[in-house]
Structure formats: C-alpha cells, structure tokens
Protein backbone atom coordinates (compact mmCIF):
# COMPACT_ATOMS: atom_id res chain seq x y z
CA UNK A 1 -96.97 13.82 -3.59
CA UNK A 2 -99.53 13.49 -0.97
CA UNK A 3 -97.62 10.15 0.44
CA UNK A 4 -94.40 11.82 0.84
CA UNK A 5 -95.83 14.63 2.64
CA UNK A 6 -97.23 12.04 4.79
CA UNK A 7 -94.12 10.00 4.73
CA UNK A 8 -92.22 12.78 5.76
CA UNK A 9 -94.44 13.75 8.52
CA UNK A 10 -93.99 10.19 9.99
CA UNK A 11 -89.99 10.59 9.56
CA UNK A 12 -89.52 13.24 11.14
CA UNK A 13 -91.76 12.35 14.19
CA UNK A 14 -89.56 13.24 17.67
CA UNK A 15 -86.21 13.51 15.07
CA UNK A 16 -87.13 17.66 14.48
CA UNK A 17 -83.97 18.56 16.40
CA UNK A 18 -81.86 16.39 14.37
CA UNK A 19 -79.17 18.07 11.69
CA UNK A 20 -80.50 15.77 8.50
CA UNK A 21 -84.35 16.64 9.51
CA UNK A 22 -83.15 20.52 9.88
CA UNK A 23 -81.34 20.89 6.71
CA UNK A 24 -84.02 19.37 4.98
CA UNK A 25 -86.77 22.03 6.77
CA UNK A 26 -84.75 24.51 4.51
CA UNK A 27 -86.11 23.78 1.47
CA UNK A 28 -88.92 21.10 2.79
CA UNK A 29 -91.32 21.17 -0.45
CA UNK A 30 -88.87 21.05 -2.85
CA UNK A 31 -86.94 18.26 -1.67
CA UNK A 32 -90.01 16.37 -1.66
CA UNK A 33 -90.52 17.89 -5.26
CA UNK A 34 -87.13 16.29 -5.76
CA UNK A 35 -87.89 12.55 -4.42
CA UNK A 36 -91.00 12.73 -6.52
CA UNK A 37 -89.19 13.34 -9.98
CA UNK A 38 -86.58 11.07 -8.92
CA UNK A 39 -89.18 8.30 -8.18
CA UNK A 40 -90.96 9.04 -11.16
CA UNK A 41 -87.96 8.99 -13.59
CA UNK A 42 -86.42 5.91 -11.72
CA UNK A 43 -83.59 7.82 -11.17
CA UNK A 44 -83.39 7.29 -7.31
CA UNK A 45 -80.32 5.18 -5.64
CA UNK A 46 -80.43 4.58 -1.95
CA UNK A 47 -77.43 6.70 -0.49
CA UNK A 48 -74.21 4.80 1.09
CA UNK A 49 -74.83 4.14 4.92
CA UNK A 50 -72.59 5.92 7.70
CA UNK A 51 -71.89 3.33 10.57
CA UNK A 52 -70.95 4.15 14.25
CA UNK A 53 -70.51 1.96 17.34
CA UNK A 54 -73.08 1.83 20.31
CA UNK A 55 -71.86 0.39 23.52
CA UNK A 56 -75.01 0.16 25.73
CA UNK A 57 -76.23 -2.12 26.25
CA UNK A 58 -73.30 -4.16 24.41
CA UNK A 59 -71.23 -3.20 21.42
CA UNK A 60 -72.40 -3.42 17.78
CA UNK A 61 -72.19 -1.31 14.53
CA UNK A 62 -75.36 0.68 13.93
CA UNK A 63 -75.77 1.58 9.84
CA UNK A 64 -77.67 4.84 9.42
CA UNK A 65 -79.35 6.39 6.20
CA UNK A 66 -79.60 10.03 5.44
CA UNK A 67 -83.13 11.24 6.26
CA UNK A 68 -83.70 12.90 2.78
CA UNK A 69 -84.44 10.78 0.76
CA UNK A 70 -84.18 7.34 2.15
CA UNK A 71 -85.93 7.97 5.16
CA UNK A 72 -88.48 9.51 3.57
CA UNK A 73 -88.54 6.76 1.21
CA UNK A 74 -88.91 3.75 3.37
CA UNK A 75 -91.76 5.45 5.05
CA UNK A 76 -93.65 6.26 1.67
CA UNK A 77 -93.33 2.70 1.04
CA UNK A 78 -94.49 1.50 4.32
CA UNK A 79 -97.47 3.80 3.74
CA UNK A 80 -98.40 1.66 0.75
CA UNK A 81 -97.74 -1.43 2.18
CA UNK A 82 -98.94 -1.33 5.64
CA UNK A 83 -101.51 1.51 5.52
CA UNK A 84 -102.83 2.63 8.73
C-alpha cells in the first residue's frame, strides 16, 4: 500500500488539473484500495489505450493510458525497479 501511495504521488506530479487525476481525487484511498486487491488477486488488465494526433513539432499518434490504474501502476513498478 505504501508504494502506491507513493506511486500515486509521483503520477500525479504537475497532472492535478487533469480530468483522470480529478476523478480519481474523489475517492483517492479507495481506488488505491482497489489496485491493491486487484494486484494481489492477479486480477489486474492494463486498460485499452486512447490515441490522438500531435502536430508540433511534426505529426504522430500519441497512445495514452488512463491514470487510475495504469499510471499508477507503471510508477509502483518503477519504484521497485529503479528506487530513488
């Protein structure tokens, strides 16, 4: 648990006016609750990506993840991996 808090202090860094970071303030703790049990029970999928097109400073597709739970996720994991 203490990891995701962390991670999800580390997402959300300069993203707090963002609607995915805001809807997940809501109910902040037990979403995290929620990634926990879902890590735990291996029940967690990583959700489908949304794509848009950037222009500047030339085209290409951009692929985004929600931030709850993958963004949260990656970060947990980077936490373990590269600790800091």
């Amino acid at each position: 648990m203490e990891n995701l808090r962390l991670a999800d202090t580390k997402a959300r860094k300069g993203k707090t006016k963002q609607y995915g970071v805001k809807l997940h303030d809501q109910n902040r703790e037990k979403n995290i609750e929620t990634l926990h049990e879902m890590l735990i029970n291996k029940t967690y999928k990583t959700s489908p990506y949304t794509t848009f097109l950037i222009y500047e400073p030339k085209e290409r597709e951009v692929f985004k993840l929600p931030y709850f739970p993958d963004r949260i996720t990656h970060h947990a994991i980077m936490n373990v991996l590269e600790p800091q």
